[in-house]
C-alpha atoms as a PDB file:
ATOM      1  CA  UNK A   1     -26.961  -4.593  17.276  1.00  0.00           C
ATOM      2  CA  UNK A   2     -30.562  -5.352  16.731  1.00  0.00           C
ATOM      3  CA  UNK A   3     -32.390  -6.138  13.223  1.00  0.00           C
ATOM      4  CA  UNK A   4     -33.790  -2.303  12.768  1.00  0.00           C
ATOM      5  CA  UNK A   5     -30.427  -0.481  13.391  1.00  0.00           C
ATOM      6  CA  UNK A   6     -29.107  -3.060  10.607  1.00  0.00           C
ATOM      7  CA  UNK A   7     -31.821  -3.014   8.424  1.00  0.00           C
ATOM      8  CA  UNK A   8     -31.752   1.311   8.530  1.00  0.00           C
ATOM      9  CA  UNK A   9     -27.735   0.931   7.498  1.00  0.00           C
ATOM     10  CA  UNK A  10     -28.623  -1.481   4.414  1.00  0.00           C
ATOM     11  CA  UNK A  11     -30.953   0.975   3.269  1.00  0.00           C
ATOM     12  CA  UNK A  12     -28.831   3.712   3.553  1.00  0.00           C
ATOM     13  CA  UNK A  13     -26.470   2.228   1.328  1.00  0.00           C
ATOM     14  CA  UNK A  14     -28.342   0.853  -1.012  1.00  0.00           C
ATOM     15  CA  UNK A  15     -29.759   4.559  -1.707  1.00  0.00           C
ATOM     16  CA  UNK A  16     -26.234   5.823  -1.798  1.00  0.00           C
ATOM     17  CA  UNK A  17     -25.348   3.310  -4.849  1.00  0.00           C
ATOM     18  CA  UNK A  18     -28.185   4.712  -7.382  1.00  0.00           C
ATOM     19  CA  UNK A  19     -28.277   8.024  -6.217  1.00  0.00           C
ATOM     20  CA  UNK A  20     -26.527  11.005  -8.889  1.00  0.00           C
ATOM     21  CA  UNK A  21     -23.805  12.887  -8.448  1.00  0.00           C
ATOM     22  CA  UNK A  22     -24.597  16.170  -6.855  1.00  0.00           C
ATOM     23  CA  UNK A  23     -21.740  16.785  -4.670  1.00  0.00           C
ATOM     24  CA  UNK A  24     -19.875  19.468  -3.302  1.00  0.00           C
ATOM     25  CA  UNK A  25     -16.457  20.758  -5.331  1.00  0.00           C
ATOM     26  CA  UNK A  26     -14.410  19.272  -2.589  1.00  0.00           C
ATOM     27  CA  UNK A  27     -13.360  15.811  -3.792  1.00  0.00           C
ATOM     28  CA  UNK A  28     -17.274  14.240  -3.135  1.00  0.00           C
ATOM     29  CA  UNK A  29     -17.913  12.767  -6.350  1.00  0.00           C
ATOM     30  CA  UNK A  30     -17.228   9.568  -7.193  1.00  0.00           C
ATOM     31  CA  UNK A  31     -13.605   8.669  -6.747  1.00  0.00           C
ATOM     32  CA  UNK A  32     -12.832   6.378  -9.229  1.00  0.00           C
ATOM     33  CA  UNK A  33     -11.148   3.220  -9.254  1.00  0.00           C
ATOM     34  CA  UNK A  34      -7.365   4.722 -10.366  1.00  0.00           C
ATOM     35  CA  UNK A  35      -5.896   7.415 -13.131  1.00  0.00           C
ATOM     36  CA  UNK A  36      -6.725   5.077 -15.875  1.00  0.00           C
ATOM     37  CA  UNK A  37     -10.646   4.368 -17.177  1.00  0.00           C
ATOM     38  CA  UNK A  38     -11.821   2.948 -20.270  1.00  0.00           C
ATOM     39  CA  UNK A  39     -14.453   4.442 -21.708  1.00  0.00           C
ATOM     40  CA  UNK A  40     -17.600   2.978 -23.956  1.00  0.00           C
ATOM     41  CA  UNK A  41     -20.753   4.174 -25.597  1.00  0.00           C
ATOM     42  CA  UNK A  42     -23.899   2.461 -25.616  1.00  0.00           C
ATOM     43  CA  UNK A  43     -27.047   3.615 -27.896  1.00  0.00           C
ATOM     44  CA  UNK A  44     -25.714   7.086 -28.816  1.00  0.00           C
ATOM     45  CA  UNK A  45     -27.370   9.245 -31.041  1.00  0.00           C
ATOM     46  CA  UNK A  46     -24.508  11.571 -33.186  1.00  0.00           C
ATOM     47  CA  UNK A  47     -24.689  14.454 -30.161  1.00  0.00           C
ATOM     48  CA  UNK A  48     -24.355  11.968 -27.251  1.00  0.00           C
ATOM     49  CA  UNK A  49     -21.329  10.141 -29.393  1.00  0.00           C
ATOM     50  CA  UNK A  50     -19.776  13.936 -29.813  1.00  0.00           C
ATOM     51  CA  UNK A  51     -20.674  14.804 -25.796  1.00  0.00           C
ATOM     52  CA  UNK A  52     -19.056  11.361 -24.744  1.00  0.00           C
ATOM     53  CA  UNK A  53     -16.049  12.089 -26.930  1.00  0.00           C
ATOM     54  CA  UNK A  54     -15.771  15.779 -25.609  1.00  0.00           C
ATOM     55  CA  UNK A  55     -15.869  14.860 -21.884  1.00  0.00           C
ATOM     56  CA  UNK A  56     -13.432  11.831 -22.196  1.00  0.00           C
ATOM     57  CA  UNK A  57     -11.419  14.667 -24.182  1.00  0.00           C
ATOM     58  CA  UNK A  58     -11.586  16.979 -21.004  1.00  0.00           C
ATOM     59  CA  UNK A  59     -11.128  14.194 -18.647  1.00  0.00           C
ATOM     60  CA  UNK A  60      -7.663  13.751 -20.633  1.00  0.00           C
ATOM     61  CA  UNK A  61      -6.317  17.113 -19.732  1.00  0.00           C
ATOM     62  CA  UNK A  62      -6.287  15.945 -16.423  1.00  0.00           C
ATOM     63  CA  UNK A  63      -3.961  13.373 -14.254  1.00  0.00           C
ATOM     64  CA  UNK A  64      -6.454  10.894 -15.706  1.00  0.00           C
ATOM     65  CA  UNK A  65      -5.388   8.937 -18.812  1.00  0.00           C
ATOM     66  CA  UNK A  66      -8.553   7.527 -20.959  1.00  0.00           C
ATOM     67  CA  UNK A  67      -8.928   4.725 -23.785  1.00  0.00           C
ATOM     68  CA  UNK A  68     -11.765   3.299 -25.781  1.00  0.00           C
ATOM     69  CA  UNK A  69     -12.951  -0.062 -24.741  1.00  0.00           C
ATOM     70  CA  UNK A  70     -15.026   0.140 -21.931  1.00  0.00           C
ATOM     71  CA  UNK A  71     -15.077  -1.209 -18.406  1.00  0.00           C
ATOM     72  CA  UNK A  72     -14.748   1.541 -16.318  1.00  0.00           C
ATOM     73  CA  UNK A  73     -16.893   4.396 -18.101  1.00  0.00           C
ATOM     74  CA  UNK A  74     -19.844   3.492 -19.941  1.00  0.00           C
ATOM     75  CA  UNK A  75     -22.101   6.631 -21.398  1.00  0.00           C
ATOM     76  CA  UNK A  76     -25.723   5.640 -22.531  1.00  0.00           C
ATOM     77  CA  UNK A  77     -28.518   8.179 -24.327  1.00  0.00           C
ATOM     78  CA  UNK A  78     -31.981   7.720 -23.044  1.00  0.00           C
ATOM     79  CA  UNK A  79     -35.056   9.761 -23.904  1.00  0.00           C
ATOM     80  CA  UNK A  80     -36.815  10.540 -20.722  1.00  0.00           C
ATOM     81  CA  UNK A  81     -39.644  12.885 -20.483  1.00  0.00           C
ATOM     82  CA  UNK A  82     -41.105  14.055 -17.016  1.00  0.00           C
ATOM     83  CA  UNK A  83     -38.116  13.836 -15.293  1.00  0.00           C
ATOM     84  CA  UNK A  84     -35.839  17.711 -14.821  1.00  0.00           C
ATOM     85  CA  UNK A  85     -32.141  16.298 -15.467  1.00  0.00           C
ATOM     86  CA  UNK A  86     -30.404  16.224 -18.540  1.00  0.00           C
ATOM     87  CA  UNK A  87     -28.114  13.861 -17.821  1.00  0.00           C
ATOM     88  CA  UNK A  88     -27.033  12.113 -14.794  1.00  0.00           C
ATOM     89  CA  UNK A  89     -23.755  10.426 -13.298  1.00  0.00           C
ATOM     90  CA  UNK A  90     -23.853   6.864 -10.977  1.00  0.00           C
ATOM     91  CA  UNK A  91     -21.420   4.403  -9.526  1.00  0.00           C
ATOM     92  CA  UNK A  92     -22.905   1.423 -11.313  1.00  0.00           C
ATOM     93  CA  UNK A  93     -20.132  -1.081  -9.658  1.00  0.00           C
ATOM     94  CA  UNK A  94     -18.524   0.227  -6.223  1.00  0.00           C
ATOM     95  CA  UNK A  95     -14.906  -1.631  -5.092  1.00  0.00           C
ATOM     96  CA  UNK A  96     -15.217  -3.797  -2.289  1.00  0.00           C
ATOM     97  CA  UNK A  97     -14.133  -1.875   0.299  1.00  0.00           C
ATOM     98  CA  UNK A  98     -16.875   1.191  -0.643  1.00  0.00           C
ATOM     99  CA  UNK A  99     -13.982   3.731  -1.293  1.00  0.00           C
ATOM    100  CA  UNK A 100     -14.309   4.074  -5.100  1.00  0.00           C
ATOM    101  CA  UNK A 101     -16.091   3.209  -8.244  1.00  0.00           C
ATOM    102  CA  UNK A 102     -15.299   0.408 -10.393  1.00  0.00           C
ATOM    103  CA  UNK A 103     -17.993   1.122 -12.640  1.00  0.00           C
ATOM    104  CA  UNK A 104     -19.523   4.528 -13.242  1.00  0.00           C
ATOM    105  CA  UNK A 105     -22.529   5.056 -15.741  1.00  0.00           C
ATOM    106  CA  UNK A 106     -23.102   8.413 -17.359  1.00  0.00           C
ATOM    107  CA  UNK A 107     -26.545   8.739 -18.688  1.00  0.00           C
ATOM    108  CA  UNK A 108     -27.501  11.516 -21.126  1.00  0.00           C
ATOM    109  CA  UNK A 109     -31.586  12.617 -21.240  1.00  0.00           C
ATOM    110  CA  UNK A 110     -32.143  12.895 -25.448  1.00  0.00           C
ATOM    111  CA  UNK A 111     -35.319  14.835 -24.308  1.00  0.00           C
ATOM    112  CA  UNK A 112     -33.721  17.613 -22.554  1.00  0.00           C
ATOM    113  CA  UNK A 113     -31.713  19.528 -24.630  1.00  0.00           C
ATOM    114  CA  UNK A 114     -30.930  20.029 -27.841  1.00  0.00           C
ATOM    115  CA  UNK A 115     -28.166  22.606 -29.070  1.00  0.00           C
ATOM    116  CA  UNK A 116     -24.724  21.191 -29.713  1.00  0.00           C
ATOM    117  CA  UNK A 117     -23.305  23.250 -27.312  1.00  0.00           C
ATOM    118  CA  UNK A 118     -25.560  22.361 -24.468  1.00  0.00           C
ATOM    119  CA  UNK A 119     -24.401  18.804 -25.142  1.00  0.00           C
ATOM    120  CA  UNK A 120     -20.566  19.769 -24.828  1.00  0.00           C
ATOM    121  CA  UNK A 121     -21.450  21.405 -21.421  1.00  0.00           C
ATOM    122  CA  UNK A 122     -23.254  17.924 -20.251  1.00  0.00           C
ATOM    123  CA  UNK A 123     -20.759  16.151 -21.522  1.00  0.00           C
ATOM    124  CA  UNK A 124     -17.818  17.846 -19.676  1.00  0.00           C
ATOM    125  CA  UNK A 125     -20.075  17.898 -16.705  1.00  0.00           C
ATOM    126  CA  UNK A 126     -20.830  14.193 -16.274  1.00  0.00           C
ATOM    127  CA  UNK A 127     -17.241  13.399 -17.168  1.00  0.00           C
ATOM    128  CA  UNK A 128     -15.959  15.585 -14.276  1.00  0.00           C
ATOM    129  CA  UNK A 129     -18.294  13.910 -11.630  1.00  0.00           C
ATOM    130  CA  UNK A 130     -16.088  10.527 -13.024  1.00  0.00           C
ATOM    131  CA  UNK A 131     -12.825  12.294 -12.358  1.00  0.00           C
ATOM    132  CA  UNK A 132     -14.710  12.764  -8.474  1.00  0.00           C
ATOM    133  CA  UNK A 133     -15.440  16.720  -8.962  1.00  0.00           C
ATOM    134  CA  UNK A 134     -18.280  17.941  -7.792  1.00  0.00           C
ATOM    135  CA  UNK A 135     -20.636  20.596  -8.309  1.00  0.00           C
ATOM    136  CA  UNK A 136     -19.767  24.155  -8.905  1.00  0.00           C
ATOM    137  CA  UNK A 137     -22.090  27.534  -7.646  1.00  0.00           C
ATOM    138  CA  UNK A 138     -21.413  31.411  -8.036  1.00  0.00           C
ATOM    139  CA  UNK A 139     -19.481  31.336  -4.711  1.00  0.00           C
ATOM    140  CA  UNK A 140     -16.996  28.990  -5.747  1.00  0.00           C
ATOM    141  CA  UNK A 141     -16.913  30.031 -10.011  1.00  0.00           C
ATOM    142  CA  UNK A 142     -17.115  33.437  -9.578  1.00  0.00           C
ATOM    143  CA  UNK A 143     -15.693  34.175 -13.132  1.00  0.00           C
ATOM    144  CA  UNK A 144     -18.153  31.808 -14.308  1.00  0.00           C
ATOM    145  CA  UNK A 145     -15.874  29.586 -16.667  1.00  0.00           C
ATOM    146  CA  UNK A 146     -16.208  26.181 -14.947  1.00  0.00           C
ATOM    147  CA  UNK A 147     -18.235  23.094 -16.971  1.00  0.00           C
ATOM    148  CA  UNK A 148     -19.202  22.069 -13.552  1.00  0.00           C
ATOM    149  CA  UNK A 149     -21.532  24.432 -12.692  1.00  0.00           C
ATOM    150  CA  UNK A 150     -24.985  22.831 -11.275  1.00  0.00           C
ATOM    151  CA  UNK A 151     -27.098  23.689 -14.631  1.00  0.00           C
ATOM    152  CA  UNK A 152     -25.822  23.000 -18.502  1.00  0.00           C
ATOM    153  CA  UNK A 153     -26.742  26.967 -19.135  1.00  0.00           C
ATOM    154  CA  UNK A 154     -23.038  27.439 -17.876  1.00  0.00           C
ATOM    155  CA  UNK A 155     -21.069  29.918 -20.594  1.00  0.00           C
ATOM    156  CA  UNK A 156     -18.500  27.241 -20.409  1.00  0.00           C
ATOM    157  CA  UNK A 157     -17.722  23.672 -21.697  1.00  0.00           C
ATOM    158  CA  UNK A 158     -14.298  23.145 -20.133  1.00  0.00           C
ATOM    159  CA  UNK A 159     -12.773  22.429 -16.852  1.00  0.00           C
ATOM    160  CA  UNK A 160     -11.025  25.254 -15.524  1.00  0.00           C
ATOM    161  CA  UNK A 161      -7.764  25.133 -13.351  1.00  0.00           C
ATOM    162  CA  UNK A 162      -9.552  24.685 -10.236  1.00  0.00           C
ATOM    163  CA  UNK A 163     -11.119  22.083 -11.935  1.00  0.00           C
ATOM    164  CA  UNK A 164      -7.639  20.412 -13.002  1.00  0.00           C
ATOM    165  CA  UNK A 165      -6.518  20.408  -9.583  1.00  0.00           C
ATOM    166  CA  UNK A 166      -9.286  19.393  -7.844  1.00  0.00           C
ATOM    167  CA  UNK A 167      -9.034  16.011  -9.855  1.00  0.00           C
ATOM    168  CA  UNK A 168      -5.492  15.648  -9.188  1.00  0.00           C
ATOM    169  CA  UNK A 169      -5.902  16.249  -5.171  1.00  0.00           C
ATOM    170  CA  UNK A 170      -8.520  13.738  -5.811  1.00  0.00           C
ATOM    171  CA  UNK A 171      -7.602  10.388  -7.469  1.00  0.00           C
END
């Protein structure tokens, strides 16, 4: 193969390993490492320290055990302006073999939003791209009561059974 076909591949992956989650619902977000992640908080103000300990919460109901500790989850606050997400998911540390996460970083935006129930909704949201679920829309949430709908507006703050499974088909 020549240096540009090579060259076009790096690139390509390199994008893929700082790019957020905004997958499908059908097992596209990031897989991680095994049913077991440790989970610590860096610079959290008292809502991203109650969002963090909501979505690990959520992530529990699931086939996927959690502790405190770090390693495998780390959650961060950061206060960015001009930007339109309130939080974001990213595989900070992929395995060697590209097939899951080692490392994933969930990032909330302090500048975004503000009610404690909009940071319950992120925080089940981000924690469900680390259990590799996707994005939810209207055609595949019709009764509306997924946390993993696209926008934080969502009327709930809990994974649903779809949800549940979805993780477990998963990991």
């Amino acid at each position: 193969m020549t240096r540009a076909p090579w060259i076009a591949v790096a690139g390509v992956l390199l994008a893929s390993l700082s790019s957020p989650a905004h997958a499908s619902h059908d097992d596209d977000g990031f897989d991680p490492d095994n049913r077991s992640q440790a989970v610590k908080g860096f610079n959290l103000t008292v809502k991203g320290q109650g969002a963090m300990e909501w979505g690990k919460q959520q992530l529990e109901r699931s086939v996927i055990s959690t502790s405190w500790g770090g390693g495998d989850i780390e959650v961060h606050d950061y206060k960015t302006t001009g930007v339109d997400w309130a939080a974001q998911t990213r595989c900070k540390d992929w395995n060697a073999l590209w097939t899951s996460c080692d490392v994933i970083t969930i990032q909330f935006n302090t500048a975004m939003y503000h009610s404690d129930w909009e940071w319950l909704v992120m925080g089940c949201h981000e924690f469900g791209h680390t259990g590799d679920l996707g994005h939810r829309s209207k055609s595949n949430d019709t009764d509306n009561n997924s946390c993993m709908r696209s926008t934080v507006q969502s009327a709930y703050y809990k994974f649903d059974t779809h949800d549940l499974n979805a993780i477990q088909a998963g990991t």
